[in-house]
C-alpha atoms as a PDB file:
ATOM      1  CA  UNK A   1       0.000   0.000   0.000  1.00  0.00           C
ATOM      2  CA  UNK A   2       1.477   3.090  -1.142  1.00  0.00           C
ATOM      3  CA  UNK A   3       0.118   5.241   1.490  1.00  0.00           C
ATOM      4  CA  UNK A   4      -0.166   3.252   4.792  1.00  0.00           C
ATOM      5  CA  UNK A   5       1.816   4.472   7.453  1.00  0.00           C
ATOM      6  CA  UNK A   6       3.240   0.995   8.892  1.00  0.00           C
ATOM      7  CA  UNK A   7       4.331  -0.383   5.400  1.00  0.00           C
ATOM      8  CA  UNK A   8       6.202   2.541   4.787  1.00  0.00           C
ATOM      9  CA  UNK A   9       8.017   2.233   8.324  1.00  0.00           C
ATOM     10  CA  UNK A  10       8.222  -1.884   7.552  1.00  0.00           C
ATOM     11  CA  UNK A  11      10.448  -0.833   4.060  1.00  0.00           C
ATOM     12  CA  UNK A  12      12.622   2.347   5.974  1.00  0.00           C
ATOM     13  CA  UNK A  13      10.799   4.976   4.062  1.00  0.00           C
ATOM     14  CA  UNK A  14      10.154   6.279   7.955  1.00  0.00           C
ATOM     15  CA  UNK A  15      11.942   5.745  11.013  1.00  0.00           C
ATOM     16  CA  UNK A  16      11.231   3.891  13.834  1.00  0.00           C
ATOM     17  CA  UNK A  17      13.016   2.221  16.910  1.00  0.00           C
ATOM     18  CA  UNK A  18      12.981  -2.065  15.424  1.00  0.00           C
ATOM     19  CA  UNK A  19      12.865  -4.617  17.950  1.00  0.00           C
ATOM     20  CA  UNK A  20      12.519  -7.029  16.067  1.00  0.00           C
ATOM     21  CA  UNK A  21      12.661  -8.180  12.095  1.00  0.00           C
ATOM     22  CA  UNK A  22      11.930 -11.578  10.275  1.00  0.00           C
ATOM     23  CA  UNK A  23      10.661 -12.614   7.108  1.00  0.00           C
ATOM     24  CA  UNK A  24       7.372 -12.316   7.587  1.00  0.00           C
ATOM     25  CA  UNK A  25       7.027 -10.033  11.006  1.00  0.00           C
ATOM     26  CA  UNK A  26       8.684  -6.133  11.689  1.00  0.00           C
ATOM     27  CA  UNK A  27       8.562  -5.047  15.288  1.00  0.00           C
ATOM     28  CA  UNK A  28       8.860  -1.819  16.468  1.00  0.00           C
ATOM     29  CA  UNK A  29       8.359   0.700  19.576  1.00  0.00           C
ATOM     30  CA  UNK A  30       4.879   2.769  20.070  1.00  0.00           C
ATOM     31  CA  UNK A  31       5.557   6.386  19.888  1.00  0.00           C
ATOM     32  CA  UNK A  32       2.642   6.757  21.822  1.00  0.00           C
ATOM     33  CA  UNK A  33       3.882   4.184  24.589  1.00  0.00           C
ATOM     34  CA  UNK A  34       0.999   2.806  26.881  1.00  0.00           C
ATOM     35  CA  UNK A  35       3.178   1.241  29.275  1.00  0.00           C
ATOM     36  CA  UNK A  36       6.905   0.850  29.786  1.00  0.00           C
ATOM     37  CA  UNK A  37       7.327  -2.015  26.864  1.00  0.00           C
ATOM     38  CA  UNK A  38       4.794  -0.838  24.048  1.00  0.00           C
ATOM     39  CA  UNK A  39       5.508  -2.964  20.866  1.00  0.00           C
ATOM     40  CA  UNK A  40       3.473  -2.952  17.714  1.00  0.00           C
ATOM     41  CA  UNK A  41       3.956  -5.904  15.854  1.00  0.00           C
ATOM     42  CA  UNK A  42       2.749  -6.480  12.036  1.00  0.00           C
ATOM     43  CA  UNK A  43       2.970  -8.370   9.420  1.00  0.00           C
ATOM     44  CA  UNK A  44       4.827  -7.187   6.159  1.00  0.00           C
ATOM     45  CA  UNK A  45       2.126  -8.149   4.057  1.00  0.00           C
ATOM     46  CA  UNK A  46      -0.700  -5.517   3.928  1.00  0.00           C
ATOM     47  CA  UNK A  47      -3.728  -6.420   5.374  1.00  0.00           C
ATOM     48  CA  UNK A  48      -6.105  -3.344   6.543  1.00  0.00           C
ATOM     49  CA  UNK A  49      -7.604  -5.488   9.764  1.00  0.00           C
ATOM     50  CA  UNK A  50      -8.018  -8.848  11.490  1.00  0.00           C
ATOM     51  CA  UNK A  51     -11.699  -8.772   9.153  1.00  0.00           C
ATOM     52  CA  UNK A  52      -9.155  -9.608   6.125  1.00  0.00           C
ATOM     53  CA  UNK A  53      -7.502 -13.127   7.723  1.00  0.00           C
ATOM     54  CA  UNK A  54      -8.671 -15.831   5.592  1.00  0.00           C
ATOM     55  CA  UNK A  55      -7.673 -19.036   5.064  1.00  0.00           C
ATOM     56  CA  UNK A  56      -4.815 -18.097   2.573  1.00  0.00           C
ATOM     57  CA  UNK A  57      -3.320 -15.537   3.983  1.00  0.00           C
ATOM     58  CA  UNK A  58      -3.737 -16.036   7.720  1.00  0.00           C
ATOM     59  CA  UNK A  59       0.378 -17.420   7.963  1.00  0.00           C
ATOM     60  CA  UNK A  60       0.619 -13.826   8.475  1.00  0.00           C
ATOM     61  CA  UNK A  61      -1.432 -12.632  11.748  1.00  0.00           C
ATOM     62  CA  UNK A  62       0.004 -16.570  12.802  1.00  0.00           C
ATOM     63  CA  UNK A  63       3.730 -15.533  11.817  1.00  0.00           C
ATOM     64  CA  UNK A  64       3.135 -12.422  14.641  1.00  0.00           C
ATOM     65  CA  UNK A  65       1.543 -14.913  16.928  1.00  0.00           C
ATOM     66  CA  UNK A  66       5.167 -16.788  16.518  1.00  0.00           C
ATOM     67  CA  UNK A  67       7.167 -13.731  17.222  1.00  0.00           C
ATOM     68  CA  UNK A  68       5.502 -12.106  19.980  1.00  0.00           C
ATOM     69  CA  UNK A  69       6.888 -14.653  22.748  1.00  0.00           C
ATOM     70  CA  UNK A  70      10.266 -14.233  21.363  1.00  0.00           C
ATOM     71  CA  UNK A  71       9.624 -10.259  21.380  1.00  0.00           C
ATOM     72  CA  UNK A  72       8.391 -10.476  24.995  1.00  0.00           C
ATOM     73  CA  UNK A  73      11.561 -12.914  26.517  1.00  0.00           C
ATOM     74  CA  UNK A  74      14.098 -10.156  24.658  1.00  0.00           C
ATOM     75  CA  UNK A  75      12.129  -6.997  25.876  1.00  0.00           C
ATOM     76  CA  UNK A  76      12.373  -8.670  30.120  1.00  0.00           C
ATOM     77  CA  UNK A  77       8.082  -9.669  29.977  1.00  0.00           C
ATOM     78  CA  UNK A  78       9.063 -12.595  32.063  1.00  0.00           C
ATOM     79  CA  UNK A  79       5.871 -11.387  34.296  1.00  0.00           C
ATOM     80  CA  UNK A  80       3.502 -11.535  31.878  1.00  0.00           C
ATOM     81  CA  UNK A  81       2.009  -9.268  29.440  1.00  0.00           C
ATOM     82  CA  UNK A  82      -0.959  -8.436  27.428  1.00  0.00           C
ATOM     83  CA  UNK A  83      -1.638  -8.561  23.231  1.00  0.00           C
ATOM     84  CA  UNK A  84      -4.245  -6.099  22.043  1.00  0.00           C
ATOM     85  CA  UNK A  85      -5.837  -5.703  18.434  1.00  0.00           C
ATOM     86  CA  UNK A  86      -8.320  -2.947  17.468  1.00  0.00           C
ATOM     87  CA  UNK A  87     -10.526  -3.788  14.374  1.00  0.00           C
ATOM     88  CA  UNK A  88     -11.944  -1.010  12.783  1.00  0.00           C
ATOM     89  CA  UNK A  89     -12.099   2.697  13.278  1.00  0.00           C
ATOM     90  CA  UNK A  90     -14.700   2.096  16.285  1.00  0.00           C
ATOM     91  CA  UNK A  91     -12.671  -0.137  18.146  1.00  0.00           C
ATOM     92  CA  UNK A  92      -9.560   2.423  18.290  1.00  0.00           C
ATOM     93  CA  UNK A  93      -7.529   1.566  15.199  1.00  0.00           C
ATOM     94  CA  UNK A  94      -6.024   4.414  13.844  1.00  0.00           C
ATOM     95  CA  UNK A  95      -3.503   2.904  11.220  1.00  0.00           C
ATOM     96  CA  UNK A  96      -5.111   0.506   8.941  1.00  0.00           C
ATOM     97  CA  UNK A  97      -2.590  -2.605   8.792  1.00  0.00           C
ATOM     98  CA  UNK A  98      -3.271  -5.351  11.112  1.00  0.00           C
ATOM     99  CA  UNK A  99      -1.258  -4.928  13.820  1.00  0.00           C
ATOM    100  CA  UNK A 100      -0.869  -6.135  17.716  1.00  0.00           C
ATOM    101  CA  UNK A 101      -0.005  -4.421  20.911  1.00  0.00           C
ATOM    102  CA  UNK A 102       2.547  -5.988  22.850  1.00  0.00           C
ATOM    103  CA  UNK A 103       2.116  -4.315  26.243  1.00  0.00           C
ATOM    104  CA  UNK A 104       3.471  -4.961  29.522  1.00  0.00           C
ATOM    105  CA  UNK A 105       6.667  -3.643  31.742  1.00  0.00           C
ATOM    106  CA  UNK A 106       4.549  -3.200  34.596  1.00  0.00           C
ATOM    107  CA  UNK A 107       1.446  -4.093  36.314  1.00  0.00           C
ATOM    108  CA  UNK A 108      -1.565  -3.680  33.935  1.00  0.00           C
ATOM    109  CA  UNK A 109      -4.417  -5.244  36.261  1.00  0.00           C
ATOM    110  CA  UNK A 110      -8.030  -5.620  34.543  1.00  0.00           C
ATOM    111  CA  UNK A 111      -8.223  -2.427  32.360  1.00  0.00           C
ATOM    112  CA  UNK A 112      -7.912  -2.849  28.693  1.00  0.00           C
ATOM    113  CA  UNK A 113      -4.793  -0.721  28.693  1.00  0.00           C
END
C-alpha cells in the first residue's frame, strides 16, 4: 500500500526504533507508549484489519503470533504481558494494517490498557 503508514516504516521509508525483524514479522516501539514495553507488531504483508484473515493468507497474523513470545523474553516480559488488536475505526484503530499491541513492563491489572 502506497500510502499506509506501517508499510512505509516496515520498508525504511520512515523511522522507527525495530525490535525485532523476520521474514514475515517487523517489530517496532509505540511512539505513543501505553506502558513501559509498548511494541506494535505487524505483518509485512498488507492487510487493513483482522476482518481480512482468511484461510490463505492467515500465515501472516500466525507468523506475529510466533514472534511475539520471542519479542516479549528479549524486551524482560518474564511477568507476563498483554496482546491487544483494534478492528476497525470504532474499536480504536487508527492505522489501517493489522497490527498487535505488545504491552506490559509493569502491572496492567483488569483495564484494557
Amino acid at each position: 500500500m502506497n500510502d499506509c503508514l506501517f508499510c512505509k516504516i516496515i520498508a525504511g521509508e520512515i523511522p522507527s526504533t525495530k525490535v525485532y525483524e523476520d521474514e514475515k514479522v517487523f517489530a517496532f516501539r509505540d511512539i505513543n507508549p501505553q506502558a513501559p514495553v509498548h511494541v506494535l507488531v505487524v505483518p509485512k504483508e498488507h492487510l487493513a484489519s483482522a476482518n481480512e484473515i482468511t484461510a490463505a493468507n492467515a500465515g501472516c497474523a500466525a507468523a506475529c503470533f510466533e514472534a511475539i513470545p520471542k519479542i516479549a523474553a528479549a524486551e524482560g516480559l518474564t511477568e507476563g504481558y498483554r496482546v491487544i488488536n483494534n478492528c476497525g475505526a470504532a474499536a480504536g484503530q487508527t492505522v489501517m494494517h493489522l497490527h498487535f499491541h505488545l504491552i506490559g513492563g509493569r502491572e496492567l491489572g483488569e483495564k484494557i490498557v
